[in-house]
N, C-alpha and C. Protein backbone atom coordinates (compact mmCIF):
# COMPACT_ATOMS: atom_id res chain seq x y z
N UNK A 1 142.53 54.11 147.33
CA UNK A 1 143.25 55.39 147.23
C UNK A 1 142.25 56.49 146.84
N UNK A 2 142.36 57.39 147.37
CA UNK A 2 141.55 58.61 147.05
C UNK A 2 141.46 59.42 146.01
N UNK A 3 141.00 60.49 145.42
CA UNK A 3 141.45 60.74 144.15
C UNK A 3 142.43 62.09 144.70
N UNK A 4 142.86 62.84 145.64
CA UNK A 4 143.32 63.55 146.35
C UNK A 4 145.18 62.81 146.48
N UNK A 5 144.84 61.82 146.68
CA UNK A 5 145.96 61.12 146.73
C UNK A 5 146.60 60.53 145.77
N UNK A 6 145.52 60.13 144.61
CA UNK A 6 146.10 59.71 143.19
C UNK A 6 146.66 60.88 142.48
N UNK A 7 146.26 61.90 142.70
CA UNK A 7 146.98 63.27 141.93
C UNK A 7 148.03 63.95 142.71
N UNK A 8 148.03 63.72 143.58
CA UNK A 8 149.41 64.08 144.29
C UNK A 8 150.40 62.99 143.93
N UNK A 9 150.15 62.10 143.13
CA UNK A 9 151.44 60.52 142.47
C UNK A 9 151.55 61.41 141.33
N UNK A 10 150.43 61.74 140.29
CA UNK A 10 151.01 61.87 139.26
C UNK A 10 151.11 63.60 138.92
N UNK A 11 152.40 63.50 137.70
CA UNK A 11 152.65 64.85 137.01
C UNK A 11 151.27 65.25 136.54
N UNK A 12 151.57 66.66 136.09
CA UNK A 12 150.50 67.73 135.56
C UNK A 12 149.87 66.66 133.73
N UNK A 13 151.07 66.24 133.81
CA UNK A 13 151.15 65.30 132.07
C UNK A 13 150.01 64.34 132.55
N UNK A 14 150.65 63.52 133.26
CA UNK A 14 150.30 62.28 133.45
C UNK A 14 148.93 62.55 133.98
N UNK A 15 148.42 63.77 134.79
CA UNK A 15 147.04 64.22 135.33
C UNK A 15 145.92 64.44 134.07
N UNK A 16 146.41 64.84 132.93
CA UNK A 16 146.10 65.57 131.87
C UNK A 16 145.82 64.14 130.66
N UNK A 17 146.19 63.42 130.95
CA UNK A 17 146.35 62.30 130.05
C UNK A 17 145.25 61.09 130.75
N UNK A 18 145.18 61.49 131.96
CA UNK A 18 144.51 60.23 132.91
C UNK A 18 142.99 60.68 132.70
N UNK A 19 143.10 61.85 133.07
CA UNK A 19 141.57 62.67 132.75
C UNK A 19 141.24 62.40 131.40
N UNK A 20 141.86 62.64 130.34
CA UNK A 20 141.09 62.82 129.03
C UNK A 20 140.99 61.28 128.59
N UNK A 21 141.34 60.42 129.13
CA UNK A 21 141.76 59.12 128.52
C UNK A 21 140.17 58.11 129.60
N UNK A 22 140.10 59.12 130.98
CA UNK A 22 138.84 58.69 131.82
C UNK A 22 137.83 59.38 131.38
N UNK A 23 137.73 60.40 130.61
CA UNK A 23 136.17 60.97 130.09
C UNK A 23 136.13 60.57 128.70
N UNK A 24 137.19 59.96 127.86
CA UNK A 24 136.33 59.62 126.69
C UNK A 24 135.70 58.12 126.95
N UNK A 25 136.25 57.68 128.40
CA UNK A 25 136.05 56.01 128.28
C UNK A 25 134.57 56.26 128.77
N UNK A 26 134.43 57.49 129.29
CA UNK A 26 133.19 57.79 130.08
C UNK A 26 132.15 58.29 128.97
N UNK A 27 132.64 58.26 127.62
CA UNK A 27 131.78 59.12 126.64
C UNK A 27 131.37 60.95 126.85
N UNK A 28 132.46 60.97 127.35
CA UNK A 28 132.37 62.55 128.02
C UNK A 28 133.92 63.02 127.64
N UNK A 29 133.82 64.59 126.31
CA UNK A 29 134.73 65.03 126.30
C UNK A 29 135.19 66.05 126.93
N UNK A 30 136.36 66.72 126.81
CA UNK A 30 136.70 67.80 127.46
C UNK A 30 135.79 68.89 127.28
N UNK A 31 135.24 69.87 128.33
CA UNK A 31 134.84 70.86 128.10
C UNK A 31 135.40 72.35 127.62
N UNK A 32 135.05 73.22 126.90
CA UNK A 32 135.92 74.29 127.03
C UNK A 32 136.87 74.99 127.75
N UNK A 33 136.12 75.34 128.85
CA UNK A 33 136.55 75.56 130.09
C UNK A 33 137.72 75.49 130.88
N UNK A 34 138.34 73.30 129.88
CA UNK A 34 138.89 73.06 130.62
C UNK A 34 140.20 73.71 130.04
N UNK A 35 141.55 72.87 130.39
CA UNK A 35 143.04 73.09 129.67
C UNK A 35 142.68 72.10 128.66
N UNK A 36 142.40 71.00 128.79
CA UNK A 36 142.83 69.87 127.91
C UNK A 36 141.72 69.83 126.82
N UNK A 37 140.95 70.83 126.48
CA UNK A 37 139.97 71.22 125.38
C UNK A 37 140.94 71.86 124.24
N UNK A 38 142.09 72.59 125.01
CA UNK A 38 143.02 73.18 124.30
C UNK A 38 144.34 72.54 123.89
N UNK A 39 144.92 71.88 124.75
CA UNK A 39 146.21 71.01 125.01
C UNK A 39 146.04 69.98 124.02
N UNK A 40 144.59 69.22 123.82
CA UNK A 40 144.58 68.01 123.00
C UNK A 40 143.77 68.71 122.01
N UNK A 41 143.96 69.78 121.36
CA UNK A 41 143.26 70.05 120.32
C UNK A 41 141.80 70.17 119.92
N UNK A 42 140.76 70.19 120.63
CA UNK A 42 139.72 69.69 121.04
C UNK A 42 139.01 71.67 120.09
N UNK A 43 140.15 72.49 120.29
CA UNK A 43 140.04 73.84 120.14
C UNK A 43 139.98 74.36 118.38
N UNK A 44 140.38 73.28 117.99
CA UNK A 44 140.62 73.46 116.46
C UNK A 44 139.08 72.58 115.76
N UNK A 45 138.44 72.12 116.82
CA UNK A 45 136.73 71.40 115.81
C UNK A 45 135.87 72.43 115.47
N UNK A 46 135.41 72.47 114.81
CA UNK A 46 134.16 73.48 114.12
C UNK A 46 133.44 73.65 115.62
N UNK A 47 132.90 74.83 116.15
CA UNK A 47 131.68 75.08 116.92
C UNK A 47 130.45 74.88 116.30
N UNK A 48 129.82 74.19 116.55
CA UNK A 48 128.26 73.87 116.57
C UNK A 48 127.23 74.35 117.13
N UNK A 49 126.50 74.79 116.67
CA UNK A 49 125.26 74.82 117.70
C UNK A 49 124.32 73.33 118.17
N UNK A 50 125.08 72.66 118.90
CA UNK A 50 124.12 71.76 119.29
C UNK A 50 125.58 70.71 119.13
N UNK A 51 125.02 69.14 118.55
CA UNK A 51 125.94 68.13 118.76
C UNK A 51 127.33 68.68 118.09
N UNK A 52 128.60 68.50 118.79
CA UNK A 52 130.07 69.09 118.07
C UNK A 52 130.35 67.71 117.61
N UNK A 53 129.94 67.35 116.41
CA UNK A 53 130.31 66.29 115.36
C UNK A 53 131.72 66.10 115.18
N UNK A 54 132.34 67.53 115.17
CA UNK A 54 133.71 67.12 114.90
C UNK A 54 134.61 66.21 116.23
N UNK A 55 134.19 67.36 117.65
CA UNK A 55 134.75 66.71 118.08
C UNK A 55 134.60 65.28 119.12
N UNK A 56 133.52 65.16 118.45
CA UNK A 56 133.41 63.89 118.75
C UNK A 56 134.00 62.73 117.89
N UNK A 57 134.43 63.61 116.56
CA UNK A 57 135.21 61.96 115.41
C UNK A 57 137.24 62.36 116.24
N UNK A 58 136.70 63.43 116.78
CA UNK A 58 138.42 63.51 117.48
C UNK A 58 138.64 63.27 118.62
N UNK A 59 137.46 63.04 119.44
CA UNK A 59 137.60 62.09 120.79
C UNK A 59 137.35 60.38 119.94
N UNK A 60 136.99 60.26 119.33
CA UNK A 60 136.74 58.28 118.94
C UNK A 60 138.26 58.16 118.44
N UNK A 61 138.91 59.34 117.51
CA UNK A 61 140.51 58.96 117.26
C UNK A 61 141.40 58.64 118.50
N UNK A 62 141.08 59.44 119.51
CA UNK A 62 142.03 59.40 120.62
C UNK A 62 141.66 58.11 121.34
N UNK A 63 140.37 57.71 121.01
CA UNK A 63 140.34 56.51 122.20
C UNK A 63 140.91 55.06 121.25
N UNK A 64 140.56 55.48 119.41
CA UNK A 64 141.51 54.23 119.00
C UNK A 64 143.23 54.32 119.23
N UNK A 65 143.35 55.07 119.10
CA UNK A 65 144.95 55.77 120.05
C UNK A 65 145.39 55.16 121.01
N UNK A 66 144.47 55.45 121.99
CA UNK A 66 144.85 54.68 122.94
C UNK A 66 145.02 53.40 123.53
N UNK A 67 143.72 52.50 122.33
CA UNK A 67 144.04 51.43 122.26
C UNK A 67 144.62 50.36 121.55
N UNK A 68 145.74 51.15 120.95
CA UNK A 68 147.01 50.61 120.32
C UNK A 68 147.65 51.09 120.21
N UNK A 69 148.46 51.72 121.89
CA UNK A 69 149.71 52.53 122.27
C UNK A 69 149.33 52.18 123.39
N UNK A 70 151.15 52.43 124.17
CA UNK A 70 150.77 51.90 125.54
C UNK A 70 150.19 53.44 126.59
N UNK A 71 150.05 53.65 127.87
CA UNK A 71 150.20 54.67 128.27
C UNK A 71 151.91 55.64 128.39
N UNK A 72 152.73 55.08 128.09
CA UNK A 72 153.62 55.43 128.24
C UNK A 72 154.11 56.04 127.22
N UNK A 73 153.75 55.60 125.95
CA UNK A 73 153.58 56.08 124.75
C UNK A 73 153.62 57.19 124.13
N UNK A 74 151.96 57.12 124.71
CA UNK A 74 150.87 58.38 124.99
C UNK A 74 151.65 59.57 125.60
N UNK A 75 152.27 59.17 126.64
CA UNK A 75 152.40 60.31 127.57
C UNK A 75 153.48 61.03 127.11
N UNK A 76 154.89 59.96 126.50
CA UNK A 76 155.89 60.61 125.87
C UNK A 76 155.31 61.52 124.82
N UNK A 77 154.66 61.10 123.92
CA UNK A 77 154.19 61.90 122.51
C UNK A 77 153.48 63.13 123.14
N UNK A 78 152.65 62.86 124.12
CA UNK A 78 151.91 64.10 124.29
C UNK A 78 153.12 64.65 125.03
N UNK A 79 153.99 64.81 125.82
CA UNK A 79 155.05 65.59 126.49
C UNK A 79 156.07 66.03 125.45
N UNK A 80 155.95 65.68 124.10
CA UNK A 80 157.18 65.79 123.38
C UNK A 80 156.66 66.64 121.79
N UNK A 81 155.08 66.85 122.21
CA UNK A 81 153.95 67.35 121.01
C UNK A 81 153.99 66.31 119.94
N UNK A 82 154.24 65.53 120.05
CA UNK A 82 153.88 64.14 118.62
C UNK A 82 153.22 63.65 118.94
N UNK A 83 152.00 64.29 119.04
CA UNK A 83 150.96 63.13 119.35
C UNK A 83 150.27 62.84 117.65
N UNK A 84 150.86 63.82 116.74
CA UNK A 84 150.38 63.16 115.64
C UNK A 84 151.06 61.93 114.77
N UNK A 85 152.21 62.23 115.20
CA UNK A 85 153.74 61.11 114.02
C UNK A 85 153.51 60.17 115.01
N UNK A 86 153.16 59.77 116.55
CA UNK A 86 152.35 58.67 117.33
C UNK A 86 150.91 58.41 116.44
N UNK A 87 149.83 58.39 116.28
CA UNK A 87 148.83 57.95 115.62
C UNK A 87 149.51 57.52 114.26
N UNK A 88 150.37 58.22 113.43
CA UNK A 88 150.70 57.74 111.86
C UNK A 88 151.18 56.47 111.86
N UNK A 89 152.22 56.82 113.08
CA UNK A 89 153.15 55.03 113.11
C UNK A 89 152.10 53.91 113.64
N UNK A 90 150.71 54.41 114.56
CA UNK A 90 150.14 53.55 114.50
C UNK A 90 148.94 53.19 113.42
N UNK A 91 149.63 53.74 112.35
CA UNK A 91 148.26 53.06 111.88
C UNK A 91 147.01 54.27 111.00
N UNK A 92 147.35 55.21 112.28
CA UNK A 92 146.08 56.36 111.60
C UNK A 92 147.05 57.47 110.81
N UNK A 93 147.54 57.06 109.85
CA UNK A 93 148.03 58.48 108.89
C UNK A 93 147.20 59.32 107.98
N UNK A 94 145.94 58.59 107.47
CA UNK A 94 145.18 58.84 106.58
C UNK A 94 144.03 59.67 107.66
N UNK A 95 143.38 59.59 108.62
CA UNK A 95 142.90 60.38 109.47
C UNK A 95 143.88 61.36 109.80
N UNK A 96 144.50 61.74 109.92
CA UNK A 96 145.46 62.37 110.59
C UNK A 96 145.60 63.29 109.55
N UNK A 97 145.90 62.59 108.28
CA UNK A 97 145.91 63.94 107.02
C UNK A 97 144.79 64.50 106.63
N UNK A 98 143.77 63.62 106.76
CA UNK A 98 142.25 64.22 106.68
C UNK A 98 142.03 65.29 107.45
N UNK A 99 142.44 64.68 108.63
CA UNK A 99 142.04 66.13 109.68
C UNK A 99 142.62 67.37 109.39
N UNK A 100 143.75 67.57 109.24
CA UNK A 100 144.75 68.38 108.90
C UNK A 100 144.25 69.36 107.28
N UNK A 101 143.28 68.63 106.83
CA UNK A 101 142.88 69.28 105.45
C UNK A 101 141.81 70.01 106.09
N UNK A 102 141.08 69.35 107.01
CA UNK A 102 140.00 70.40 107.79
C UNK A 102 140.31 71.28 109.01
N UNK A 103 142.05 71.89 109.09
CA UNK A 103 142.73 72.18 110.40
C UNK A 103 142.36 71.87 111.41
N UNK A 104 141.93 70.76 111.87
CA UNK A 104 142.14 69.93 112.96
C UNK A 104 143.18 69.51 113.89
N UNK A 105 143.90 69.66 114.35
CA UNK A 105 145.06 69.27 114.94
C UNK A 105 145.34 68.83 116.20
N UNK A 106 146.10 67.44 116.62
CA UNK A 106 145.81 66.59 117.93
C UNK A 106 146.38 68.06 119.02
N UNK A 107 147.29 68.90 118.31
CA UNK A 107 148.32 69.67 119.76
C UNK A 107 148.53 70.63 118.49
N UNK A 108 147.53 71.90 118.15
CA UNK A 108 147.62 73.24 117.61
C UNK A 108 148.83 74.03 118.23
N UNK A 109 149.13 74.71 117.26
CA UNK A 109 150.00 75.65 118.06
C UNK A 109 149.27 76.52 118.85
N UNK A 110 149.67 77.47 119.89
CA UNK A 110 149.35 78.49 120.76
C UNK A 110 148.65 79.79 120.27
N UNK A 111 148.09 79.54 119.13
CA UNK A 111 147.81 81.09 118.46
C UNK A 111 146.40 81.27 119.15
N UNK A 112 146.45 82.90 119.32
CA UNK A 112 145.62 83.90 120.25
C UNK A 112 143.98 83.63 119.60
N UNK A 113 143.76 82.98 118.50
CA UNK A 113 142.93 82.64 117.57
C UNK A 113 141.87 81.72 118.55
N UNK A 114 142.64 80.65 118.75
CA UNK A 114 141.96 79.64 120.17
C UNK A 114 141.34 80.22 121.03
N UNK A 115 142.30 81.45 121.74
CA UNK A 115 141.92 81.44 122.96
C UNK A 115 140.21 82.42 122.74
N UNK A 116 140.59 83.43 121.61
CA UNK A 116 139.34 83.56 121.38
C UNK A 116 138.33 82.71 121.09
N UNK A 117 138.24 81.59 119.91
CA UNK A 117 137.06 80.50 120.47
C UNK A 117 136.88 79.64 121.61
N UNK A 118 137.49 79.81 122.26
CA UNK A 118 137.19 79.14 123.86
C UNK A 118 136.54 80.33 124.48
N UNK A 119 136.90 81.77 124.46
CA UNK A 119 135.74 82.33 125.03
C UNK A 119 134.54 82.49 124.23
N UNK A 120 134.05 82.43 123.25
CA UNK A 120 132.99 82.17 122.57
C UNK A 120 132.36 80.94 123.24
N UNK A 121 133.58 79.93 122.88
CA UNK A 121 132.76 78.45 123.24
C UNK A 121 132.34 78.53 124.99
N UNK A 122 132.84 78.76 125.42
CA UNK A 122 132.48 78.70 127.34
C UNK A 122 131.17 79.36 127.48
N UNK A 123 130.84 80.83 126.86
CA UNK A 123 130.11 81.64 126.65
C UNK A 123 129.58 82.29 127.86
N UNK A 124 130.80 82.85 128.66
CA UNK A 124 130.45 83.31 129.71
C UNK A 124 131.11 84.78 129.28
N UNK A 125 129.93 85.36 128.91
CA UNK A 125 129.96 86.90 128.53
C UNK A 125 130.60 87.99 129.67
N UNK A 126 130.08 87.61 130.45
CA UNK A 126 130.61 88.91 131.45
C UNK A 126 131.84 88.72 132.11
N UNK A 127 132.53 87.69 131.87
CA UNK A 127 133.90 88.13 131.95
C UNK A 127 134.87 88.50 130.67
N UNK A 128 135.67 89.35 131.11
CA UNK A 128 136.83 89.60 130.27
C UNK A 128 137.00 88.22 129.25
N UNK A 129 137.48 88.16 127.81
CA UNK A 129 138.87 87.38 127.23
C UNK A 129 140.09 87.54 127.82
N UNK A 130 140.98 86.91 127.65
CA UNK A 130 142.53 87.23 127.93
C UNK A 130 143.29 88.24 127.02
N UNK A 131 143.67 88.84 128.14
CA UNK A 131 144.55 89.55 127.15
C UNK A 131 145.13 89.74 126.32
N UNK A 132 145.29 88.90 126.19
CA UNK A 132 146.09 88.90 124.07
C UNK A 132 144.57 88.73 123.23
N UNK A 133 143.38 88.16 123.63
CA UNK A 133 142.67 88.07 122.96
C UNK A 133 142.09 89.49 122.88
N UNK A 134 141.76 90.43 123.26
CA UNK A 134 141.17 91.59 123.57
C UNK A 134 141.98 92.59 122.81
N UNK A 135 143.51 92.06 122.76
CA UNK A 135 144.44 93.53 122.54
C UNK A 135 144.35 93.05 120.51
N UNK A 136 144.98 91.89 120.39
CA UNK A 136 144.59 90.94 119.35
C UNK A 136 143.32 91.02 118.25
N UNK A 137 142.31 91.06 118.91
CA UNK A 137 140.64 90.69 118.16
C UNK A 137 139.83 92.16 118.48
N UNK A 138 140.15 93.23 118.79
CA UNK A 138 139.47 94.25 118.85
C UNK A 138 138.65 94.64 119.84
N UNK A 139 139.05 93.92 121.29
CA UNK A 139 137.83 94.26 122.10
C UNK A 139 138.34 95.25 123.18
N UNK A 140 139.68 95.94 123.26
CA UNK A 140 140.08 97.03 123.33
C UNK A 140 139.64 98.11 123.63
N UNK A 141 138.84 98.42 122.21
CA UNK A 141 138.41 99.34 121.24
C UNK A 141 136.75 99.39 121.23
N UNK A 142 136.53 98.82 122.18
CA UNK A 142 135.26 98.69 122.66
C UNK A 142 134.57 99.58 123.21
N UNK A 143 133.89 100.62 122.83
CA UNK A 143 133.50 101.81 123.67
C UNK A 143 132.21 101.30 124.97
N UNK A 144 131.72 100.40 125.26
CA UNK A 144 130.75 100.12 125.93
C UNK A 144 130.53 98.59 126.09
N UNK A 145 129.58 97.86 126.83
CA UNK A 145 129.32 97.03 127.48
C UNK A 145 128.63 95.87 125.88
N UNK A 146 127.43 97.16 125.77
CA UNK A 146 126.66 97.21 124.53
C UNK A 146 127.71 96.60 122.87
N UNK A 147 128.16 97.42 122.75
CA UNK A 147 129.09 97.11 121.76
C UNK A 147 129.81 96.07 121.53
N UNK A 148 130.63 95.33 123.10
CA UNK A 148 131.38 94.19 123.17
C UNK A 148 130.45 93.09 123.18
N UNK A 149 128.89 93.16 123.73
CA UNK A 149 128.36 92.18 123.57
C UNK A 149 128.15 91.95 121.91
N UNK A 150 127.81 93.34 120.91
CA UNK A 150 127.81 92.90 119.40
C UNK A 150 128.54 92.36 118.93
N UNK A 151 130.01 92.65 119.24
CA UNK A 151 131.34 91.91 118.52
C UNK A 151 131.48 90.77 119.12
N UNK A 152 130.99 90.52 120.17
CA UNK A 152 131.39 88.68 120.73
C UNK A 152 129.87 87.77 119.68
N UNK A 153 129.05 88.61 119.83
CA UNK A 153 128.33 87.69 118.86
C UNK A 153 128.29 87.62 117.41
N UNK A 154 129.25 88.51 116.58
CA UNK A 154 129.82 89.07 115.54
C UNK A 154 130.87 87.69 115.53
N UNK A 155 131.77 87.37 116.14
CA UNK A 155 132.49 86.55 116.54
C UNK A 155 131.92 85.06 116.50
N UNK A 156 130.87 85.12 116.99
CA UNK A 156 130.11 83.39 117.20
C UNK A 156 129.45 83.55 115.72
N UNK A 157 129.01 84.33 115.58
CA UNK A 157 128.20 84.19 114.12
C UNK A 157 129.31 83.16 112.99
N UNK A 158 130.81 84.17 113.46
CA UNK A 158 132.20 83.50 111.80
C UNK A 158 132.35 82.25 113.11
N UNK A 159 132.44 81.79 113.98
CA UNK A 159 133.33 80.23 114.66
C UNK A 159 132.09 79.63 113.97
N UNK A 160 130.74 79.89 113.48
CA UNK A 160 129.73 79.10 113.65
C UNK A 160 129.61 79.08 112.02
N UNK A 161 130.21 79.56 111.07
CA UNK A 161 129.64 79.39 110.13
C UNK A 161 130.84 78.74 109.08
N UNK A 162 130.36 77.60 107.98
CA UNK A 162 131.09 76.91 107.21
C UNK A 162 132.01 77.20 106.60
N UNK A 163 132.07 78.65 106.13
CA UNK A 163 133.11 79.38 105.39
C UNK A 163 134.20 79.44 106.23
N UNK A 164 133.75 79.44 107.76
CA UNK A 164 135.14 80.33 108.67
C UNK A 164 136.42 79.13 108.78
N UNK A 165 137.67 79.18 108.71
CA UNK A 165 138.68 78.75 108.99
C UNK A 165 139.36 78.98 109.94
N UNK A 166 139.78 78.68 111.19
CA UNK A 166 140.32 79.25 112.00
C UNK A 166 141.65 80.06 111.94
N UNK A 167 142.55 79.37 111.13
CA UNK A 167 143.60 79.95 110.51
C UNK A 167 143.88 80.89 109.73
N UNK A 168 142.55 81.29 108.82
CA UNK A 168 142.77 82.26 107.78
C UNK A 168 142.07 83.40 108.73
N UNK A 169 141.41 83.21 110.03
CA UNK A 169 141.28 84.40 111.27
C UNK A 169 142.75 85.28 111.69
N UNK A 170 143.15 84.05 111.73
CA UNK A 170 144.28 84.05 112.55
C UNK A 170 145.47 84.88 111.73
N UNK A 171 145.61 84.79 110.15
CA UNK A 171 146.39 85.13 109.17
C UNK A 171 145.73 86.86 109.21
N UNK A 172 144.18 86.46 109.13
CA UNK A 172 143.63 88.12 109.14
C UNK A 172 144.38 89.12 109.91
N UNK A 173 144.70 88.34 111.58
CA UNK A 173 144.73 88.93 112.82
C UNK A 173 146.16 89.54 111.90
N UNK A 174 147.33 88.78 111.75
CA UNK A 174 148.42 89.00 111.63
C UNK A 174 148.86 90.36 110.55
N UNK A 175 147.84 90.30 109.79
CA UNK A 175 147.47 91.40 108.36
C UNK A 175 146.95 92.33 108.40
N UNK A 176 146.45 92.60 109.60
CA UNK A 176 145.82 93.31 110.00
C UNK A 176 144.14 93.88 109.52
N UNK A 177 143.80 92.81 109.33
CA UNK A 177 142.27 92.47 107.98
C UNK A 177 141.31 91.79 108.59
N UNK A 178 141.14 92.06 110.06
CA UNK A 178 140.07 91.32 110.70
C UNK A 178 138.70 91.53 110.06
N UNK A 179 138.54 92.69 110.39
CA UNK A 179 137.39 93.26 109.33
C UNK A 179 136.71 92.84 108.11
N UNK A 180 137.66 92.85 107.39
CA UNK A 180 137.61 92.39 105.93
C UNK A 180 137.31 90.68 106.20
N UNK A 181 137.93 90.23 106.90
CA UNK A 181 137.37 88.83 106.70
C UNK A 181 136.54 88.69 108.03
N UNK A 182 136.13 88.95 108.54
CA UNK A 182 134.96 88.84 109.48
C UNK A 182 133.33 89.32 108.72
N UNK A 183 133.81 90.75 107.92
CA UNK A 183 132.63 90.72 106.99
C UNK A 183 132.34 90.41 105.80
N UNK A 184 133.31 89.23 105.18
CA UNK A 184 133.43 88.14 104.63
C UNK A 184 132.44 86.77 104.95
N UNK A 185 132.64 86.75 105.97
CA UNK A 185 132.14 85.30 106.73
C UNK A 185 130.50 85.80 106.95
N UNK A 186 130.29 86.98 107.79
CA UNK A 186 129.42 87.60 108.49
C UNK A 186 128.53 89.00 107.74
N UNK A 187 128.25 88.84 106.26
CA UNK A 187 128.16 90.11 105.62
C UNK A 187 126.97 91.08 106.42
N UNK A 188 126.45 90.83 107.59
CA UNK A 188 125.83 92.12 107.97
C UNK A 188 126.29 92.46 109.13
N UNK A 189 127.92 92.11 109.25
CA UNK A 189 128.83 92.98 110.21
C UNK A 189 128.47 94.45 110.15
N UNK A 190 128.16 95.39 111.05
CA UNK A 190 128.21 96.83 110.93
C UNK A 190 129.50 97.79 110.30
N UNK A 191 129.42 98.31 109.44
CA UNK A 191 130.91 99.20 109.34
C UNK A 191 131.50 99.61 110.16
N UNK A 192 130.82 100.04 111.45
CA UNK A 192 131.30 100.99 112.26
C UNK A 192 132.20 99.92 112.80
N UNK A 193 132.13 98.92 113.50
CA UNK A 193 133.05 97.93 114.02
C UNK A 193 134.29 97.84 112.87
N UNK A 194 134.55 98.16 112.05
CA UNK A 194 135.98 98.55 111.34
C UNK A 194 137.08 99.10 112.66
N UNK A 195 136.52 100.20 113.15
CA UNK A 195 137.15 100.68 113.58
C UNK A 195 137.74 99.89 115.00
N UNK A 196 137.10 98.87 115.72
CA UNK A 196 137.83 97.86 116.56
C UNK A 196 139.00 97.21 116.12
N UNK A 197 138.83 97.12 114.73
CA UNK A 197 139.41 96.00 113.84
C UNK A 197 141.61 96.31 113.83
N UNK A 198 141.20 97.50 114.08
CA UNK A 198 142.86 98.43 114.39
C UNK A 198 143.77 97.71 115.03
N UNK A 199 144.97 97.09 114.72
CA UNK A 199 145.93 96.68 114.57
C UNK A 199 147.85 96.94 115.33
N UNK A 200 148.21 96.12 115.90
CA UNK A 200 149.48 96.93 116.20
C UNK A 200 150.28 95.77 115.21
N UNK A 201 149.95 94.98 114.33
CA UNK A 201 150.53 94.08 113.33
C UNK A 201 150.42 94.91 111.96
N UNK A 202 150.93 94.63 111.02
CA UNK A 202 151.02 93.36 110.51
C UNK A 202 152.68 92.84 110.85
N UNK A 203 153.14 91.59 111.47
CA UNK A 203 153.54 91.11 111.73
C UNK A 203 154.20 89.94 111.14
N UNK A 204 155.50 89.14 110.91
CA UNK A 204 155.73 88.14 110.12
C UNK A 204 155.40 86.73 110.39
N UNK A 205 155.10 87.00 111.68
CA UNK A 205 154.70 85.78 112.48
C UNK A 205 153.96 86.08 114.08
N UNK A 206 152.93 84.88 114.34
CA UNK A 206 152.70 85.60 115.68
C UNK A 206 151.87 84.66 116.24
């Protein structure tokens, strides 16, 4: 069977599950780039410069996962977002809370936070972020070419450094305090980039 023909059998799930379940057997994880960097959480590991330690202890979880669950399992939990209360009942609860102390998470929620470190992580500068990331993270407000390249590397400086949390970005975004905690993380942020930092939040949720 072809591989043309094997993906025309299975769902977008079942495509998504076959792939990530054939590149960790391959010692090859998801790339940024892809969906399933995001879908399986792959989006919540520390960025590295060089080996991603983290997510490599969160591709070895998924492959003990998989080999004590069936595929069918798998596919329900990941179609139903439990892919974590799946690992607890098998076995991994204590990883699972570990991770969770370092916000790690098998299936993150959707926050605009991600989509900004996936364009960091891809690091293909000359295209746009997505739109929520741009309207969201200040790149808007970007007077020049020049400028957006400072704030995307303003940006890699906090994904790259020990202090940064992805969540307490994300709480910033909502508070409207990007600033303040970007030159927190990053203390020779420029002042003038304050002014990107402008807000249509603060918001109760988002």
């Amino acid at each position: 069977m072809d591989i043309d023909s094997l993906r025309a059998r299975l769902t977008e799930k079942e495509l998504y599950v076959a792939v990530l379940y054939g590149g960790l057997k391959a010692s090859y994880r998801p790339h940024p780039k892809m969906r399933l960097w995001m879908d399986f959480g792959f989006c919540t590991c520390r960025l590295e410069d060089g080996f991603q330690r983290e997510e490599a202890e969160l591709g070895d979880l998924y492959m003990q996962l998989f080999d004590n669950c069936t595929s069918t399992e798998f596919l329900r939990a990941f179609t139903d977002e439990t892919l974590e209360q799946l690992a607890k009942r098998k076995g991994f609860s204590a990883k699972i809370n570990e991770l969770g102390r370092r916000e790690i998470y098998l299936q993150p929620k959707p926050y605009s936070v991600y989509n900004l470190k996936q364009f960091i992580a891809v690091g293909d500068f000359g295209r746009d972020p997505t739109l929520a990331v741009q309207w969201d993270y200040g790149y808007l407000r970007c007077r020049n070419a020049g400028e957006r390249m400072q704030w995307t590397e303003t940006y890699k400086k906090v994904f790259q450094s020990h202090e940064h949390r992805d969540l307490q970005l994300h709480q910033a975004c909502i508070k409207g305090k990007i600033f303040e905690y970007v030159k927190r993380i990053s203390p020779d942020t420029p002042k003038s980039f304050e002014s990107l930092c402008r807000n249509a939040y603060p918001l109760k949720e988002h």
